[in-house]
C-alpha atoms as a PDB file:
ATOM      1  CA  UNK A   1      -6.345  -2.795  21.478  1.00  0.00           C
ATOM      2  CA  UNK A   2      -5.536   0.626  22.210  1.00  0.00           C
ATOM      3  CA  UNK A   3      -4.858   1.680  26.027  1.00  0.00           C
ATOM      4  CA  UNK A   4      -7.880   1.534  28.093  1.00  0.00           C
ATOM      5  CA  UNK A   5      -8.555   2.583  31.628  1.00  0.00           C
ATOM      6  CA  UNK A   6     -10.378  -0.080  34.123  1.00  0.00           C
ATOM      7  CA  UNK A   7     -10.116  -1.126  37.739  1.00  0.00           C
ATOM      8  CA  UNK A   8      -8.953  -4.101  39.382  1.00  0.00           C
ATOM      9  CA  UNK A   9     -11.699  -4.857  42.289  1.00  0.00           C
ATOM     10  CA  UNK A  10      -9.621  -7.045  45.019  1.00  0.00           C
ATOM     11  CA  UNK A  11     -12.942  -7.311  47.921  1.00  0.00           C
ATOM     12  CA  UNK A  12     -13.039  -3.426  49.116  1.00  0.00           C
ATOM     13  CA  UNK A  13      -9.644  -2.584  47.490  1.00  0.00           C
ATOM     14  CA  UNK A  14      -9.940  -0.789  43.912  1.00  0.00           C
ATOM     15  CA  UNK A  15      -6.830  -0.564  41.993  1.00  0.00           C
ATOM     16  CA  UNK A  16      -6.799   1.922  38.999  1.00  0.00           C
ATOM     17  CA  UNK A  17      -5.110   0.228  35.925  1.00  0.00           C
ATOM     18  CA  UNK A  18      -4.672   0.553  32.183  1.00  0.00           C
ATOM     19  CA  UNK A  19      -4.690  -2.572  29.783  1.00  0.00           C
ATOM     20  CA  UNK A  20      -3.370  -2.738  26.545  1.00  0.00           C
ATOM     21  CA  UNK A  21      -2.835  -5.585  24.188  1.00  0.00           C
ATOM     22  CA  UNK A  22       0.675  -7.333  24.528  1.00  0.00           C
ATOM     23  CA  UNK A  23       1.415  -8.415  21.179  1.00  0.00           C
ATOM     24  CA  UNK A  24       1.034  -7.147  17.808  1.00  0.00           C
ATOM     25  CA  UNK A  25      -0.215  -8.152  14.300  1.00  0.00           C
ATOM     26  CA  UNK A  26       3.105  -8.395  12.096  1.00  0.00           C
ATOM     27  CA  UNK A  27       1.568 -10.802   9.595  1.00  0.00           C
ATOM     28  CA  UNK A  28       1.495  -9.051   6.026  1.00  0.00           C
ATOM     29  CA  UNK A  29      -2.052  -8.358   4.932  1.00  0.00           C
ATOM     30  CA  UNK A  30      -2.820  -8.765   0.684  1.00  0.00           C
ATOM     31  CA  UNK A  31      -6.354  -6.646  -0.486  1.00  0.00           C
ATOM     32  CA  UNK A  32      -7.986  -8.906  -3.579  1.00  0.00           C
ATOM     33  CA  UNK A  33      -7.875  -7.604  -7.153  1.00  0.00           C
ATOM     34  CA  UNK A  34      -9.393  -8.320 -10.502  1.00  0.00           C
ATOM     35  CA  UNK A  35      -7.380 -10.518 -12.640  1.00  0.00           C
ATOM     36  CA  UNK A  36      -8.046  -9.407 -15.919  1.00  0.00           C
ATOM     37  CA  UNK A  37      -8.045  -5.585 -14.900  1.00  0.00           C
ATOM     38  CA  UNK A  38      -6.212  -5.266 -11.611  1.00  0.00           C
ATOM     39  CA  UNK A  39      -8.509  -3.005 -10.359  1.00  0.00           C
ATOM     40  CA  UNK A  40      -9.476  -3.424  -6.380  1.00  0.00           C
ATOM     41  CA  UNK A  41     -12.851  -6.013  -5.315  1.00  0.00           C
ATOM     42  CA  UNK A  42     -14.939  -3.953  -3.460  1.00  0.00           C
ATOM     43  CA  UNK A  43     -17.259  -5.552  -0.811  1.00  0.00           C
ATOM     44  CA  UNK A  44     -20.891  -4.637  -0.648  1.00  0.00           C
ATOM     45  CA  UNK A  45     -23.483  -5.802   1.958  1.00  0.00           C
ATOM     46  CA  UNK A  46     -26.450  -6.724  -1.272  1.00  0.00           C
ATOM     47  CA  UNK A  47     -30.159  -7.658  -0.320  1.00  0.00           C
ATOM     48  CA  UNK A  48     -30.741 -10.514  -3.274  1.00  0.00           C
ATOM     49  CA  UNK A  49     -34.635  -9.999  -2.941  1.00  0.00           C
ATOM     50  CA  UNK A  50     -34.769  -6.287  -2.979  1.00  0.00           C
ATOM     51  CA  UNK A  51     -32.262  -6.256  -5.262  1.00  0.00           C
ATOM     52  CA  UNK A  52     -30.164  -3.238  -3.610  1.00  0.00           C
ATOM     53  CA  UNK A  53     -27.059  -2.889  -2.041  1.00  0.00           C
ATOM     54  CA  UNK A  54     -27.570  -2.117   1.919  1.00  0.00           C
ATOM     55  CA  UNK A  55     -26.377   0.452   4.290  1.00  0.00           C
ATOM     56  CA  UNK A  56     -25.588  -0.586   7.563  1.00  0.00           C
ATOM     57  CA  UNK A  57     -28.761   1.514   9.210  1.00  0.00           C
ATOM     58  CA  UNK A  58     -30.803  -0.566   7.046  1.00  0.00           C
ATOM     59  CA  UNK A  59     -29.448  -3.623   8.680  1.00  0.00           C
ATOM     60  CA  UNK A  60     -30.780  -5.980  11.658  1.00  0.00           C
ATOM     61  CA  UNK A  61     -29.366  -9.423  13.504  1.00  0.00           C
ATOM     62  CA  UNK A  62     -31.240 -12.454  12.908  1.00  0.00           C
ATOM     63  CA  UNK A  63     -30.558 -15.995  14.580  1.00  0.00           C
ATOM     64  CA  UNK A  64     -31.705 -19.162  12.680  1.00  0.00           C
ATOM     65  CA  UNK A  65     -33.270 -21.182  15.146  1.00  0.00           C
ATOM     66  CA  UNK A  66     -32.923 -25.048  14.083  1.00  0.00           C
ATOM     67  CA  UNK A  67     -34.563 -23.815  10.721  1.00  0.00           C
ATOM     68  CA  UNK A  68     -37.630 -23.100  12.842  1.00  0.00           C
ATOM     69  CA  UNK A  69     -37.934 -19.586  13.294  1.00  0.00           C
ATOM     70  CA  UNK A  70     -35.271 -16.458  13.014  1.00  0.00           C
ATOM     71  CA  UNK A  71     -35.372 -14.445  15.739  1.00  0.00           C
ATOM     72  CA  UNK A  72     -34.340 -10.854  14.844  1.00  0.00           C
ATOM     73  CA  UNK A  73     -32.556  -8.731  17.267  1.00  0.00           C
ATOM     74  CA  UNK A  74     -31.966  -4.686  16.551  1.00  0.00           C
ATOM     75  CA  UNK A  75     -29.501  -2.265  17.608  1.00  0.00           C
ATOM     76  CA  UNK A  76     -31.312  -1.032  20.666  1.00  0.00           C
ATOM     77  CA  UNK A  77     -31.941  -4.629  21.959  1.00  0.00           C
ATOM     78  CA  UNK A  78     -28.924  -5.761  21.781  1.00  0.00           C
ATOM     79  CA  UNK A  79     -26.946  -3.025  23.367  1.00  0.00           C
ATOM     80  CA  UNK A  80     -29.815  -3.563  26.153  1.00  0.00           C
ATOM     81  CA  UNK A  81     -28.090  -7.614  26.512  1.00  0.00           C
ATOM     82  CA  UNK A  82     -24.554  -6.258  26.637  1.00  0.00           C
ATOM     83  CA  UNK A  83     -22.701  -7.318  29.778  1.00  0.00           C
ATOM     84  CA  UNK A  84     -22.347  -4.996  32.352  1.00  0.00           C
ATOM     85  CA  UNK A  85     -19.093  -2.965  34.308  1.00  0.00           C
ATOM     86  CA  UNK A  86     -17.199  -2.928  31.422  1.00  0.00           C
ATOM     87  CA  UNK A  87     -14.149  -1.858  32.565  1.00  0.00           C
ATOM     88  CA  UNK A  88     -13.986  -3.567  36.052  1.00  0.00           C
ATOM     89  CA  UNK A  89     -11.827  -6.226  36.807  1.00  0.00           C
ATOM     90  CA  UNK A  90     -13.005  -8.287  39.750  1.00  0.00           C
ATOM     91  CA  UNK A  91     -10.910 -10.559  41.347  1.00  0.00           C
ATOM     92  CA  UNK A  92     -12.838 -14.017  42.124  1.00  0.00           C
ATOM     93  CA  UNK A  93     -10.199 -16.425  44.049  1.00  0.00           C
ATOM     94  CA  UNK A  94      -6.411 -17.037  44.156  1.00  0.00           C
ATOM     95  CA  UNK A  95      -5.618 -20.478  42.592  1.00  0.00           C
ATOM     96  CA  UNK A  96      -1.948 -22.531  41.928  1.00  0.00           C
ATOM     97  CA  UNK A  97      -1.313 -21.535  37.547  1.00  0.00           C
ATOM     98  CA  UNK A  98      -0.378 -25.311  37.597  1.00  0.00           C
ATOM     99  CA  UNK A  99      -4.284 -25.774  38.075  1.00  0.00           C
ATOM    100  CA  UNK A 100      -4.830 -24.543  34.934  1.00  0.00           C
ATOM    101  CA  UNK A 101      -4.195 -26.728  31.761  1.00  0.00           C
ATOM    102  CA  UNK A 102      -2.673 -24.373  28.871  1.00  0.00           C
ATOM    103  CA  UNK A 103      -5.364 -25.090  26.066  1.00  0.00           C
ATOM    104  CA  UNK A 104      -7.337 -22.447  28.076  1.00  0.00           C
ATOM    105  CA  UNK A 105      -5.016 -19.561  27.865  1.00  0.00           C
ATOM    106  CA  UNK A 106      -6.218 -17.300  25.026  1.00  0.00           C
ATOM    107  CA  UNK A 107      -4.770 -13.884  24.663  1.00  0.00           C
ATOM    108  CA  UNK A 108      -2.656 -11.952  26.737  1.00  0.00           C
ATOM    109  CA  UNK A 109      -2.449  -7.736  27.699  1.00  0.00           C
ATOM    110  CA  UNK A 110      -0.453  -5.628  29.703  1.00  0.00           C
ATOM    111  CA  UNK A 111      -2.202  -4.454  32.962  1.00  0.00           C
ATOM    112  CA  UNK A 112      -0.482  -1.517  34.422  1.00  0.00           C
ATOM    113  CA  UNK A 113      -1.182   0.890  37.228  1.00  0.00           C
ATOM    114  CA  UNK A 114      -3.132   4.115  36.036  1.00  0.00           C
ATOM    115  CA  UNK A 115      -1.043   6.280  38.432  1.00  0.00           C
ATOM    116  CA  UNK A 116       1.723   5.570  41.617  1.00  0.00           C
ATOM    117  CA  UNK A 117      -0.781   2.598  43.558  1.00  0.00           C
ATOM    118  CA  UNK A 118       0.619   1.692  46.175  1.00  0.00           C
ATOM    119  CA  UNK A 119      -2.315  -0.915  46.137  1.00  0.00           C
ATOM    120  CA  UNK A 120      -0.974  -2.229  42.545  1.00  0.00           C
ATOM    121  CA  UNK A 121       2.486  -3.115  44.025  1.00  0.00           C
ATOM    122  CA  UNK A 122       0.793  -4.703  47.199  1.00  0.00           C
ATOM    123  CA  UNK A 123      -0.874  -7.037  45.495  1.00  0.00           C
ATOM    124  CA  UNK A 124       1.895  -7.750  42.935  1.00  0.00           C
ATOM    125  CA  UNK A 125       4.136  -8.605  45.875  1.00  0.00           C
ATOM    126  CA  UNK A 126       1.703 -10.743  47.344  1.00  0.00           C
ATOM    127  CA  UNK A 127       0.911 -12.723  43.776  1.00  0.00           C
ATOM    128  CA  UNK A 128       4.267 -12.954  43.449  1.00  0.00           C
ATOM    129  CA  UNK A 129       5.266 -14.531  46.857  1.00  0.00           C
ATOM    130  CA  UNK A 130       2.842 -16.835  47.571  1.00  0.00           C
ATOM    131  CA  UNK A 131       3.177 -18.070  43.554  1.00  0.00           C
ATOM    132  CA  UNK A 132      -0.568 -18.205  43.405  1.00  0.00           C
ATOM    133  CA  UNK A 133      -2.657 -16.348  40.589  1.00  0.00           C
ATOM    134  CA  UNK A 134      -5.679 -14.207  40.963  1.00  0.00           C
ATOM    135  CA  UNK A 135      -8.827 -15.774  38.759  1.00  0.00           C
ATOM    136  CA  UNK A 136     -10.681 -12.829  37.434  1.00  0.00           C
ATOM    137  CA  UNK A 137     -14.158 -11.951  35.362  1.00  0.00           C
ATOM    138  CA  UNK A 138     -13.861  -8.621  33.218  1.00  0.00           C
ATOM    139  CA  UNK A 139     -15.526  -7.184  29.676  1.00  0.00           C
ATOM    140  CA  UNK A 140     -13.332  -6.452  26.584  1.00  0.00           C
ATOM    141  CA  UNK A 141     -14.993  -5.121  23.680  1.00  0.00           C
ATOM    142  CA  UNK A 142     -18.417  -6.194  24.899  1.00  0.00           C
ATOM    143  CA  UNK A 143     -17.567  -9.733  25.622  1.00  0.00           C
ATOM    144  CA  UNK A 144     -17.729 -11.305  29.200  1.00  0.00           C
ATOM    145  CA  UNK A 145     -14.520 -13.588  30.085  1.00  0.00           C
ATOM    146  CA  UNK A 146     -12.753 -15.014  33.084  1.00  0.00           C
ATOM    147  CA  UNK A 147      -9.381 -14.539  33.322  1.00  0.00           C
ATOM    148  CA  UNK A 148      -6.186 -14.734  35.305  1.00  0.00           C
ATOM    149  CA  UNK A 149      -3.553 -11.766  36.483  1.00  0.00           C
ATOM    150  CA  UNK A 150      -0.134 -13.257  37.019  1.00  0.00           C
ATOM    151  CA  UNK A 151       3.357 -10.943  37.956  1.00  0.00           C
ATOM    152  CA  UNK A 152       5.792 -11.009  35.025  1.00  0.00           C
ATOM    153  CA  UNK A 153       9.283  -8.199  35.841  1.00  0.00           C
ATOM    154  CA  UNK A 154       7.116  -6.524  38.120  1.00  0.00           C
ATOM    155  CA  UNK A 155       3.865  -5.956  36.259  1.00  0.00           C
ATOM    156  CA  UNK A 156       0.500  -7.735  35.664  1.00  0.00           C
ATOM    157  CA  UNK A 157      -0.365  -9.774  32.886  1.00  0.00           C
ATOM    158  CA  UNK A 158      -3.544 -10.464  32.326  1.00  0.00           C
ATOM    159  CA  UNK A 159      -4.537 -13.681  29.478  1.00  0.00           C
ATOM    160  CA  UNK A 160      -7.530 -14.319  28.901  1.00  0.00           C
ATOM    161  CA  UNK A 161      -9.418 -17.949  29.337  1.00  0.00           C
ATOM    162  CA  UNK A 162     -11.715 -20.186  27.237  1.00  0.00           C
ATOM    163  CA  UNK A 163     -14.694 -21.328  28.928  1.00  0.00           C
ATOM    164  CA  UNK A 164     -15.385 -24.783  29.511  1.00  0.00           C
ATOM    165  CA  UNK A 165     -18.071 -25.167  26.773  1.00  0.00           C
ATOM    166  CA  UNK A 166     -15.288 -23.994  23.966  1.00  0.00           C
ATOM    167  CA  UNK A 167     -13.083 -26.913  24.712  1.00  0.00           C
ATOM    168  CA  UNK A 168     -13.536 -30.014  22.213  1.00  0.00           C
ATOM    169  CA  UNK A 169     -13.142 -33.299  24.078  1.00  0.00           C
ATOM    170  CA  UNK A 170     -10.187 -34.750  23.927  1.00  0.00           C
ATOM    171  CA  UNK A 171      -9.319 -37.912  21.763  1.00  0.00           C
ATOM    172  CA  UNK A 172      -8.281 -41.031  23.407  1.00  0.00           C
ATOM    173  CA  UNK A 173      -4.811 -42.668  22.135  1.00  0.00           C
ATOM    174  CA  UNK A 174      -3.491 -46.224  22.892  1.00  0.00           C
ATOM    175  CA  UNK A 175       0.107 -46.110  23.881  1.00  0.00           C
ATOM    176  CA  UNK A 176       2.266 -48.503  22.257  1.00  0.00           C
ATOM    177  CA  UNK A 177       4.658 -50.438  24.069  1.00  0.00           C
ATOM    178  CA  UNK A 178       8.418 -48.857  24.577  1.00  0.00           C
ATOM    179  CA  UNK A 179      11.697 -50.564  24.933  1.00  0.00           C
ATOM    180  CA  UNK A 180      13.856 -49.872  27.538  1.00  0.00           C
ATOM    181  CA  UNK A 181      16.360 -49.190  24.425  1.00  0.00           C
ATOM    182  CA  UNK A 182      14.432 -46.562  22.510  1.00  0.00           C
ATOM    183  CA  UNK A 183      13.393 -44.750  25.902  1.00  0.00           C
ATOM    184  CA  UNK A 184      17.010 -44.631  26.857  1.00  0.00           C
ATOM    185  CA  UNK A 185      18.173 -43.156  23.195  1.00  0.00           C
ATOM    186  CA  UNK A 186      15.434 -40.893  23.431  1.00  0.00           C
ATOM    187  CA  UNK A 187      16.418 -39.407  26.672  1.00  0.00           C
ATOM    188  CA  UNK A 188      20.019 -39.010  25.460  1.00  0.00           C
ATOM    189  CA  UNK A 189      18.859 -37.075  21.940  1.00  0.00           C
ATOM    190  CA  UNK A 190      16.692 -35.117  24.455  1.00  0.00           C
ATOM    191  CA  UNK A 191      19.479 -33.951  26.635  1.00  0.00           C
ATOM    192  CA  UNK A 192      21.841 -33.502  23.716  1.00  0.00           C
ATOM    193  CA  UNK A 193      19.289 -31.153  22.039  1.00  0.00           C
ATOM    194  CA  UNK A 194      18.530 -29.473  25.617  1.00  0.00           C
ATOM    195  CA  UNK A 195      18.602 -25.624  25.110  1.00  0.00           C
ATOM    196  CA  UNK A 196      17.164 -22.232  26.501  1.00  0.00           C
ATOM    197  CA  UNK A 197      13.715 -19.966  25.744  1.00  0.00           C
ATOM    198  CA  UNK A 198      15.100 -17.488  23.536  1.00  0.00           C
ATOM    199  CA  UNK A 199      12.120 -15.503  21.914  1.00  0.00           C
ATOM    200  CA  UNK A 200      14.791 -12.900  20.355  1.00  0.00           C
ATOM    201  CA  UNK A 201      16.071 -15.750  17.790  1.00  0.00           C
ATOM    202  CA  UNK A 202      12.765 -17.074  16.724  1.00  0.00           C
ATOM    203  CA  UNK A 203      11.390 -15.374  13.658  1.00  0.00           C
ATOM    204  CA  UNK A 204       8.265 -16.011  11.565  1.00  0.00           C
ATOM    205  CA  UNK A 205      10.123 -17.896   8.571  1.00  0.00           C
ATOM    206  CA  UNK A 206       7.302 -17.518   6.163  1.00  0.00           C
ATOM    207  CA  UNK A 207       6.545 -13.801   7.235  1.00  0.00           C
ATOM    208  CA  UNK A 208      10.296 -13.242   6.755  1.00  0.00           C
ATOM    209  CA  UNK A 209      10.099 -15.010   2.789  1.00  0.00           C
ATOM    210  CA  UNK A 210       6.958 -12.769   2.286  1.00  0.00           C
ATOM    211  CA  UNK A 211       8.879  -9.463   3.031  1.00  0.00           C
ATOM    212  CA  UNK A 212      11.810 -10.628   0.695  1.00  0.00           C
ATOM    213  CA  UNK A 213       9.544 -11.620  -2.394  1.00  0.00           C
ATOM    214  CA  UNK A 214       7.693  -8.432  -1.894  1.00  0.00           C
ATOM    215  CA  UNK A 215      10.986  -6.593  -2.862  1.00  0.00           C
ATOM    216  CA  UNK A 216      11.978  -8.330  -5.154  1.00  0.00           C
ATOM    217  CA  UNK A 217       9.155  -8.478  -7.353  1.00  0.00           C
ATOM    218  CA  UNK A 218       9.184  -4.296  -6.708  1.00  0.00           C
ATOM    219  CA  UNK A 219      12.674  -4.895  -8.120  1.00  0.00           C
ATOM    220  CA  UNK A 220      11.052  -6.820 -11.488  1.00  0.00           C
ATOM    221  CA  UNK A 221      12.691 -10.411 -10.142  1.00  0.00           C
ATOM    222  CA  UNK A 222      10.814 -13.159  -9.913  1.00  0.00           C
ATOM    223  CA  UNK A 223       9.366 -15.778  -7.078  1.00  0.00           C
ATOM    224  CA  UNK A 224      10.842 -18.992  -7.035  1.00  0.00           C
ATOM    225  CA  UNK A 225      10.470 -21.878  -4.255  1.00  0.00           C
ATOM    226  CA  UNK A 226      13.681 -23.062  -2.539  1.00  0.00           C
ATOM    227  CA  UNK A 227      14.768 -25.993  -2.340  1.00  0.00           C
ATOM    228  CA  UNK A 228      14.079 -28.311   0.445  1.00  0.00           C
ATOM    229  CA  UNK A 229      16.424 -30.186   2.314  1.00  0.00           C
ATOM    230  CA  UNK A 230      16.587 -33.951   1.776  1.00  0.00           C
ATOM    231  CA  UNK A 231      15.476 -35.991   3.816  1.00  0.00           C
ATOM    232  CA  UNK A 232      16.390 -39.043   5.839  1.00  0.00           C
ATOM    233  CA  UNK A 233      15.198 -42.094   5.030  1.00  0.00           C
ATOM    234  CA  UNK A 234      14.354 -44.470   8.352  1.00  0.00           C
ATOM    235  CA  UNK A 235      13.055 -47.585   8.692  1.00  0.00           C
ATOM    236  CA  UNK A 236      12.192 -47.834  12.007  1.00  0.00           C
ATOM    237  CA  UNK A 237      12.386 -46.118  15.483  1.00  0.00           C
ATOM    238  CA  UNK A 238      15.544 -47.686  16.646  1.00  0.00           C
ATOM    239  CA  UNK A 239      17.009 -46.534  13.679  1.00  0.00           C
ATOM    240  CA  UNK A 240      15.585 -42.844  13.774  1.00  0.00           C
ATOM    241  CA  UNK A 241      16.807 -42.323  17.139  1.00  0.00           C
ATOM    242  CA  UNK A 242      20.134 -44.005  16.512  1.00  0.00           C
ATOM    243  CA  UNK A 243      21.195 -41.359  13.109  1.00  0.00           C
ATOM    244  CA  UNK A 244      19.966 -38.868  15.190  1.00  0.00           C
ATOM    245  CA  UNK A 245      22.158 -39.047  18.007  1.00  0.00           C
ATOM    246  CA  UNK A 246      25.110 -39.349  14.925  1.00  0.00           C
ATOM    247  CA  UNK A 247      24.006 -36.537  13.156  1.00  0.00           C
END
């Protein structure tokens, strides 16, 4: 998402911002070709009863209603449903992030102030003290979501939330009994594995494999699978945990 200019509406108080996506694409992208002639597959849009490939002009929307009826939509009408104040941000109610389960959270940008607001910085210092975040409606791309703005090294961040009606209900599990044994091994692997968030050291292992094969088969060498480790054969929990805290 390119940098785009909206307003954050907090009651009468309008703060001029810019959003912009805060992560990028790195995955490597393959186009299909022929087989037999490596030449590229093209992709055309091909009415089967006219017989014709289509132009996008001669193209309409069409929802298949139970098998019933298909209700076509054109351009015109739906441009006529799109939401509205695209491009305002408008601040609903401050509410504790712990509120929030993390299944919801859905994609993050960058909020930052369109010029000096002393507004912008207000309300950051406020968000920021009183460890609340602000619950939000906005458009992106023509799409209507709620969302929250949270303070992260002195800027916004704004993710994006599933509604309600996206969420799948969740599966009910029956909890096997623990011994007081395993729980205590388990706590001690836990704290012997205990560590720090450090995003610089995690990298995509099979983006990182991609990139490698890609040169070498530029270099005429071929692609070969390495070999995985072996693993450790356990027969039950007690055991598991036990060569774990060994190894």
């Amino acid at each position: 998402m390119a940098k785009k200019y909206s307003t954050i509406n907090f009651s009468l108080v309008t703060i001029p911002v810019t959003i912009s996506t805060a992560v990028v694409d790195n995955d490597i992208s393959f186009h299909q070709y022929h087989k037999k002639c490596l030449e590229r597959v093209m992709y055309q849009k091909y009415c089967s009863h006219c017989k014709k490939v289509l132009k996008d002009t001669d193209i309409i929307k069409g929802y298949d209603s139970l098998g019933e009826q298909i209700v076509f939509f054109d351009r015109k009408e739906l441009n006529a449903l799109k939401p509205e104040n695209d491009g305002d941000i408008e601040i609903v109610s401050f509410i504790p992030i712990k509120e929030i389960d993390a299944k919801y959270f859905q994609k993050t940008y960058f909020v930052l102030p369109a010029h000096k607001s002393k507004a912008y910085y207000l309300l950051e210092q406020v968000l920021e003290k009183s460890k609340l975040v602000a619950l939000c409606k906005l458009v992106i791309h023509n799409k209507f979501y709620y969302a929250i703005i949270r303070t992260s090294h002195d800027i916004f961040l704004l993710t994006t939330l599933f509604f309600e009606s996206e969420m799948k209900e969740e599966p009910e599990v029956k909890k096997p009994k623990l011994t007081n044994k395993e729980m205590e091994l388990a706590n001690e692997l836990v704290l012997k594995m205990k560590g720090h968030f450090e995003p610089q050291k995690y990298k995509d292992e099979y983006q990182v494999k991609l990139s490698k094969a890609i040169k070498n088969k530029i270099h005429g060498k071929k692609v070969s699978r390495e070999k995985n480790k072996k693993k450790i054969e356990v027969a039950s929990l007690m055991e598991a945990l036990e060569k774990s805290l060994k190894k």
